[in-house]
PDB file of N, CA and C in Angstrom:
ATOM      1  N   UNK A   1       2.072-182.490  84.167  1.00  0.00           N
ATOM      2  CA  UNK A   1       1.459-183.400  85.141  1.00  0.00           C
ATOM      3  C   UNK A   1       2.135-183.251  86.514  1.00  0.00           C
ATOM      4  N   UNK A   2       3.347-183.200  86.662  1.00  0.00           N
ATOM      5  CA  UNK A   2       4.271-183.001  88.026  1.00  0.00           C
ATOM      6  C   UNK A   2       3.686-181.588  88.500  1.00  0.00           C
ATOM      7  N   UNK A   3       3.337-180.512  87.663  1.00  0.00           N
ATOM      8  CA  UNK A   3       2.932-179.540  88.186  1.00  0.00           C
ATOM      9  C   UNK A   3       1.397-179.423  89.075  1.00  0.00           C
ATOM     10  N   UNK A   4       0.614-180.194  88.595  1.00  0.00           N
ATOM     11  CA  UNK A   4      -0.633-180.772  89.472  1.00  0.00           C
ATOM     12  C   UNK A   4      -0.506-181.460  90.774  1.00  0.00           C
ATOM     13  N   UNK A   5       0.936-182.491  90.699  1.00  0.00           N
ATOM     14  CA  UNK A   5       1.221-183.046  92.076  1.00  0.00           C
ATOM     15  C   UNK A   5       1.529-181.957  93.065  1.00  0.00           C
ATOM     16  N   UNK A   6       2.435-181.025  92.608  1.00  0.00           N
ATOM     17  CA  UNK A   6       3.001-180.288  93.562  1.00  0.00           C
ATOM     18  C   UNK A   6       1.467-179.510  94.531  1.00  0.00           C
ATOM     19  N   UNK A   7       0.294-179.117  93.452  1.00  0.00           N
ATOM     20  CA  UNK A   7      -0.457-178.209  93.906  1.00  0.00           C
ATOM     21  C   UNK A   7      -1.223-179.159  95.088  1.00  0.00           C
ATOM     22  N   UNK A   8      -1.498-180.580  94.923  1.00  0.00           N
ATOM     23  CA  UNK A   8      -1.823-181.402  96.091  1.00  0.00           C
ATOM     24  C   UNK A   8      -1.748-181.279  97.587  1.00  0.00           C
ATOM     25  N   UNK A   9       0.023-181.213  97.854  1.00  0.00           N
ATOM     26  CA  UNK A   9       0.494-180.976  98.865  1.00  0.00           C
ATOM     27  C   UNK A   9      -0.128-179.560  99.617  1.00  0.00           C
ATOM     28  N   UNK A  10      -0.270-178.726  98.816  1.00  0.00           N
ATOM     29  CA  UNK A  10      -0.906-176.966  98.980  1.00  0.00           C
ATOM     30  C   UNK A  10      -2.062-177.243  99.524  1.00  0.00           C
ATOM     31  N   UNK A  11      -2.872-177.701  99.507  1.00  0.00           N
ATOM     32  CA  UNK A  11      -4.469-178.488  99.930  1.00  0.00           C
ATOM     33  C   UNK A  11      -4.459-178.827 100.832  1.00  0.00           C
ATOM     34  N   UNK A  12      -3.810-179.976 100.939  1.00  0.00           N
ATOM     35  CA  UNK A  12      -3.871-180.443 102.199  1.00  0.00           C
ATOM     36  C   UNK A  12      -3.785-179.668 103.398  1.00  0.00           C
ATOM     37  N   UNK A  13      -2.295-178.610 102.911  1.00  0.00           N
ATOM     38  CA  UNK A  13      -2.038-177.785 104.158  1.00  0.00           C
ATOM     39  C   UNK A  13      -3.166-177.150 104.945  1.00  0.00           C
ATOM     40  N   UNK A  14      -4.488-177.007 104.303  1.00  0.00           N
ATOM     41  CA  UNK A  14      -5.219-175.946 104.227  1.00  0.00           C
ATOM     42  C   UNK A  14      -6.259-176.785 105.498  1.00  0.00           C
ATOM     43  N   UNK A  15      -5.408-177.559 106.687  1.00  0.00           N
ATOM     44  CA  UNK A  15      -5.818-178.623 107.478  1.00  0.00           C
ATOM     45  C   UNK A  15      -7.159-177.236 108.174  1.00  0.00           C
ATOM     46  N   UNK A  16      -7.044-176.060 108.337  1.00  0.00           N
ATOM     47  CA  UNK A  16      -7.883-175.333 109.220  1.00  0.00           C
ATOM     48  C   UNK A  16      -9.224-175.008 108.784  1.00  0.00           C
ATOM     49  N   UNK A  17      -9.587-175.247 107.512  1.00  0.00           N
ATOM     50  CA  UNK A  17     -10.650-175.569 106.823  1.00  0.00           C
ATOM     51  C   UNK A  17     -11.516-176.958 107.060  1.00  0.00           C
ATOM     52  N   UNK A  18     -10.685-178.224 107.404  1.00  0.00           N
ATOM     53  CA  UNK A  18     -11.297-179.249 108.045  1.00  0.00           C
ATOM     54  C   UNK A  18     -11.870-179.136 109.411  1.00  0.00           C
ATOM     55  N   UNK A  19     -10.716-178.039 110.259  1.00  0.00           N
ATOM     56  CA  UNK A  19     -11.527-177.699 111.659  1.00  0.00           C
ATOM     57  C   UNK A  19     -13.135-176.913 111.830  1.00  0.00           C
ATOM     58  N   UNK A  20     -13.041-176.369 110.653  1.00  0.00           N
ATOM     59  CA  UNK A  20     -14.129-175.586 110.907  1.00  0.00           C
ATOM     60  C   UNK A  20     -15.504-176.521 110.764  1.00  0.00           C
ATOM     61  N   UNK A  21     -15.649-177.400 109.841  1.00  0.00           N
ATOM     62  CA  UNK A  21     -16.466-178.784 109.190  1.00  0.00           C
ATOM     63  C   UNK A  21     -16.674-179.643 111.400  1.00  0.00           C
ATOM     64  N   UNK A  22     -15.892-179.459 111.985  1.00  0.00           N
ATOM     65  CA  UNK A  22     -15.641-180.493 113.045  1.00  0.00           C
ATOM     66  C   UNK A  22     -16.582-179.802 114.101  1.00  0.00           C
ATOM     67  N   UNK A  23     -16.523-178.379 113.904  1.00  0.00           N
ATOM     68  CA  UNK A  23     -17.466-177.709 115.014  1.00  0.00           C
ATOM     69  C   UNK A  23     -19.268-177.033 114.012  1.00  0.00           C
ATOM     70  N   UNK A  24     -19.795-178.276 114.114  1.00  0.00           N
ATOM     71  CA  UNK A  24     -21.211-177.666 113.076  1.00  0.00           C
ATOM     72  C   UNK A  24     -22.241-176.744 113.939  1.00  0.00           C
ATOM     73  N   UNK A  25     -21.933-176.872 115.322  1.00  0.00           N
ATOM     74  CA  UNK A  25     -22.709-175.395 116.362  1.00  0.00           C
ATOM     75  C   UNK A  25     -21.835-174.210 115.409  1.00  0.00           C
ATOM     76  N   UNK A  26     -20.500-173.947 115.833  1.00  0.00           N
ATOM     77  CA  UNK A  26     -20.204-172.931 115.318  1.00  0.00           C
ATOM     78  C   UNK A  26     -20.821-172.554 114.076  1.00  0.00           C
ATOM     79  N   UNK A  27     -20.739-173.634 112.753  1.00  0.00           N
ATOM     80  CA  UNK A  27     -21.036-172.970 111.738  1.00  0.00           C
ATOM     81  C   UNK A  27     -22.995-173.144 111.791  1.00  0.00           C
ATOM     82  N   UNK A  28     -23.388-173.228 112.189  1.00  0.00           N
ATOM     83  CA  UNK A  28     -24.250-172.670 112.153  1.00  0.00           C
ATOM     84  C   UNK A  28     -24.933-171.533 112.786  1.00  0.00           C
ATOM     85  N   UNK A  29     -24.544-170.928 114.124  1.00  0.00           N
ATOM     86  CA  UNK A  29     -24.386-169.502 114.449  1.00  0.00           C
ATOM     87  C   UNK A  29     -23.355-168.433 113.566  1.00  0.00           C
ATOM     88  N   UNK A  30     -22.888-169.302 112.506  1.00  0.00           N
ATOM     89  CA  UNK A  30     -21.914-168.283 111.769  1.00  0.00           C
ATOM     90  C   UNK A  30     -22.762-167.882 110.295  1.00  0.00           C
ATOM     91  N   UNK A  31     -23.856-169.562 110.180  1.00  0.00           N
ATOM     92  CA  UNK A  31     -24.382-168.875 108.548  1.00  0.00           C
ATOM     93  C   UNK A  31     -25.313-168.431 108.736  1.00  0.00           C
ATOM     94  N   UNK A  32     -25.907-168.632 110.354  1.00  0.00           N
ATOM     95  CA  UNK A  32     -27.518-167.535 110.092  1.00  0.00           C
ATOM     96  C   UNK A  32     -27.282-166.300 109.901  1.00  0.00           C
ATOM     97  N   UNK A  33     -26.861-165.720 110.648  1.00  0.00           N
ATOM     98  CA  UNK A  33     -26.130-164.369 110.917  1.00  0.00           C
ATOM     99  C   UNK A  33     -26.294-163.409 109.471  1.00  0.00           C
ATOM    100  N   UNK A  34     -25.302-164.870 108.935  1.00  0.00           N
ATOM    101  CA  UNK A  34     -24.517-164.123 107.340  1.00  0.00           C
ATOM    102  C   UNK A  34     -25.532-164.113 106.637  1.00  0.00           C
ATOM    103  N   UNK A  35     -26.804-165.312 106.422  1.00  0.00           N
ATOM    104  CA  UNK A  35     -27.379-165.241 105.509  1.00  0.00           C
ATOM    105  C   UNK A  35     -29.034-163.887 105.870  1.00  0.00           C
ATOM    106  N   UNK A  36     -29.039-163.511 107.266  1.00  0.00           N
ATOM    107  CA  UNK A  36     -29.588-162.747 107.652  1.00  0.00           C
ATOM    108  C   UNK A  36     -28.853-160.934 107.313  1.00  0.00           C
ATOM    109  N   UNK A  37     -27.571-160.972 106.932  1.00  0.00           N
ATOM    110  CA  UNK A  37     -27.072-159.977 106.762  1.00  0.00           C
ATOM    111  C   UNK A  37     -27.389-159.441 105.367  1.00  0.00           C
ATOM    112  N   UNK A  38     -26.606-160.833 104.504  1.00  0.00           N
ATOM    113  CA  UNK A  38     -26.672-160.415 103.252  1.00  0.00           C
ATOM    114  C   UNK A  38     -28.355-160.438 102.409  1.00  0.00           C
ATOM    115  N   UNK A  39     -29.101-160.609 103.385  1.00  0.00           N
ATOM    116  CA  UNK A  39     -30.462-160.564 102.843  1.00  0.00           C
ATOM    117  C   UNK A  39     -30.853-158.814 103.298  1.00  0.00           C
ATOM    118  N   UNK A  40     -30.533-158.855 104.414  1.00  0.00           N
ATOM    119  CA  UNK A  40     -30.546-156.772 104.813  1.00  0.00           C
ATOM    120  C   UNK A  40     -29.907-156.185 103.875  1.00  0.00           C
ATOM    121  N   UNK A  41     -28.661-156.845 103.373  1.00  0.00           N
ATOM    122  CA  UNK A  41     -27.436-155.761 102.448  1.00  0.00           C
ATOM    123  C   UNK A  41     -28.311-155.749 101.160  1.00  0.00           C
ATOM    124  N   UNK A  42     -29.521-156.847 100.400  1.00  0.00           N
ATOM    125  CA  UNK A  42     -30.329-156.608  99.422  1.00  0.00           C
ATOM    126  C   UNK A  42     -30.941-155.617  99.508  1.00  0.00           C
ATOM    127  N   UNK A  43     -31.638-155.542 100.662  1.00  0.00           N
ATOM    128  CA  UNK A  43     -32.723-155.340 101.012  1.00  0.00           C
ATOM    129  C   UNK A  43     -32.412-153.297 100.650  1.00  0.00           C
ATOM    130  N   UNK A  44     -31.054-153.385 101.463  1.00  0.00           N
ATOM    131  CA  UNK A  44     -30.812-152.139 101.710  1.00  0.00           C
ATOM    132  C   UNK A  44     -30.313-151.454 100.519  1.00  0.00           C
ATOM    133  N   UNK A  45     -29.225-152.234  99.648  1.00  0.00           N
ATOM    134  CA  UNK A  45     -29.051-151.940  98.092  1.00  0.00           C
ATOM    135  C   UNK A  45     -30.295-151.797  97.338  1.00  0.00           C
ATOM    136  N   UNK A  46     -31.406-151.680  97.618  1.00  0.00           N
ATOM    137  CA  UNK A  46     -32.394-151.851  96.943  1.00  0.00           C
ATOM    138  C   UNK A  46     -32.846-152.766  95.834  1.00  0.00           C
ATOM    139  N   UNK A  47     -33.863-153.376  96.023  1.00  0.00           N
ATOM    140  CA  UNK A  47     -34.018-154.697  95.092  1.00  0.00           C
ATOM    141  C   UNK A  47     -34.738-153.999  94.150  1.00  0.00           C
ATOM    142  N   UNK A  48     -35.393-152.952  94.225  1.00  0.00           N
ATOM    143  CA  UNK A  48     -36.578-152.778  93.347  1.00  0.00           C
ATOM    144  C   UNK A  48     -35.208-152.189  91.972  1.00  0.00           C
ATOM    145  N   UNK A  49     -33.920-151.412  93.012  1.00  0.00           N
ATOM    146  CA  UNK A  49     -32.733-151.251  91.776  1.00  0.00           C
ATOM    147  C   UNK A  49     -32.766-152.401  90.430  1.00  0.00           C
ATOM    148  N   UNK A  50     -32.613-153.449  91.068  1.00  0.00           N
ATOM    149  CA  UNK A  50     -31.947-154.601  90.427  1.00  0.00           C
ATOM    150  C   UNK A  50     -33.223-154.728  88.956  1.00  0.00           C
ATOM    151  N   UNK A  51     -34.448-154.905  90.031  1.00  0.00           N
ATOM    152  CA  UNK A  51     -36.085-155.260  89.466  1.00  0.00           C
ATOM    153  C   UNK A  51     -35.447-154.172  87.849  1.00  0.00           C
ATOM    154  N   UNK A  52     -35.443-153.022  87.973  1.00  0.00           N
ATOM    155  CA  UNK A  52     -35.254-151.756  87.376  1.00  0.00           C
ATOM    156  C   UNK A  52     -34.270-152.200  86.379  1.00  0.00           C
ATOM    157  N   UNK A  53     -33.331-152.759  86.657  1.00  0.00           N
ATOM    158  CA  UNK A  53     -31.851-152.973  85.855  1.00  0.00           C
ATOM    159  C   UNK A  53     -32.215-153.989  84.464  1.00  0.00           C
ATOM    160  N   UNK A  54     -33.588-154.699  85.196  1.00  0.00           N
ATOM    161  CA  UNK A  54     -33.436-156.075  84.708  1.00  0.00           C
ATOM    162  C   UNK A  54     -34.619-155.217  83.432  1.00  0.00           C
ATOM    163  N   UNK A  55     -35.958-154.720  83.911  1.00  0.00           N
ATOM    164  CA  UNK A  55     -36.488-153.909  83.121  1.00  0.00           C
ATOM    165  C   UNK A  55     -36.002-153.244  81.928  1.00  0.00           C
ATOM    166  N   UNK A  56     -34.773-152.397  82.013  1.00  0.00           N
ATOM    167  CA  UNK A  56     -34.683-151.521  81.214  1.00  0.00           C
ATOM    168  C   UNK A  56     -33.529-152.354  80.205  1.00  0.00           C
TER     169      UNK A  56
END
């Protein structure tokens, strides 16, 4: 149980993860982007691959 307290303190530190939550312009010029990327990176891995994978 003392070993769970300690991991608490570790969390908290992680204060630069709350900054990012504080600026919601930023994150949202940050997830279109991404979710526009990783829809190209499908696109470009080929889906019909996957379609194929799931087929056979």
């Amino acid at each position: 149980m003392t070993g769970s307290r300690t991991d608490c303190p570790s969390a908290e530190q992680a204060e630069p993860r709350h900054s990012f939550r504080t600026d919601p312009d930023e994150l949202g010029s940050v997830c279109e982007p991404t979710t526009a990327f990783l829809r190209a990176a499908v696109d470009r891995s080929g889906a019909d691959g996957v379609v194929v994978r799931l087929r056979g």
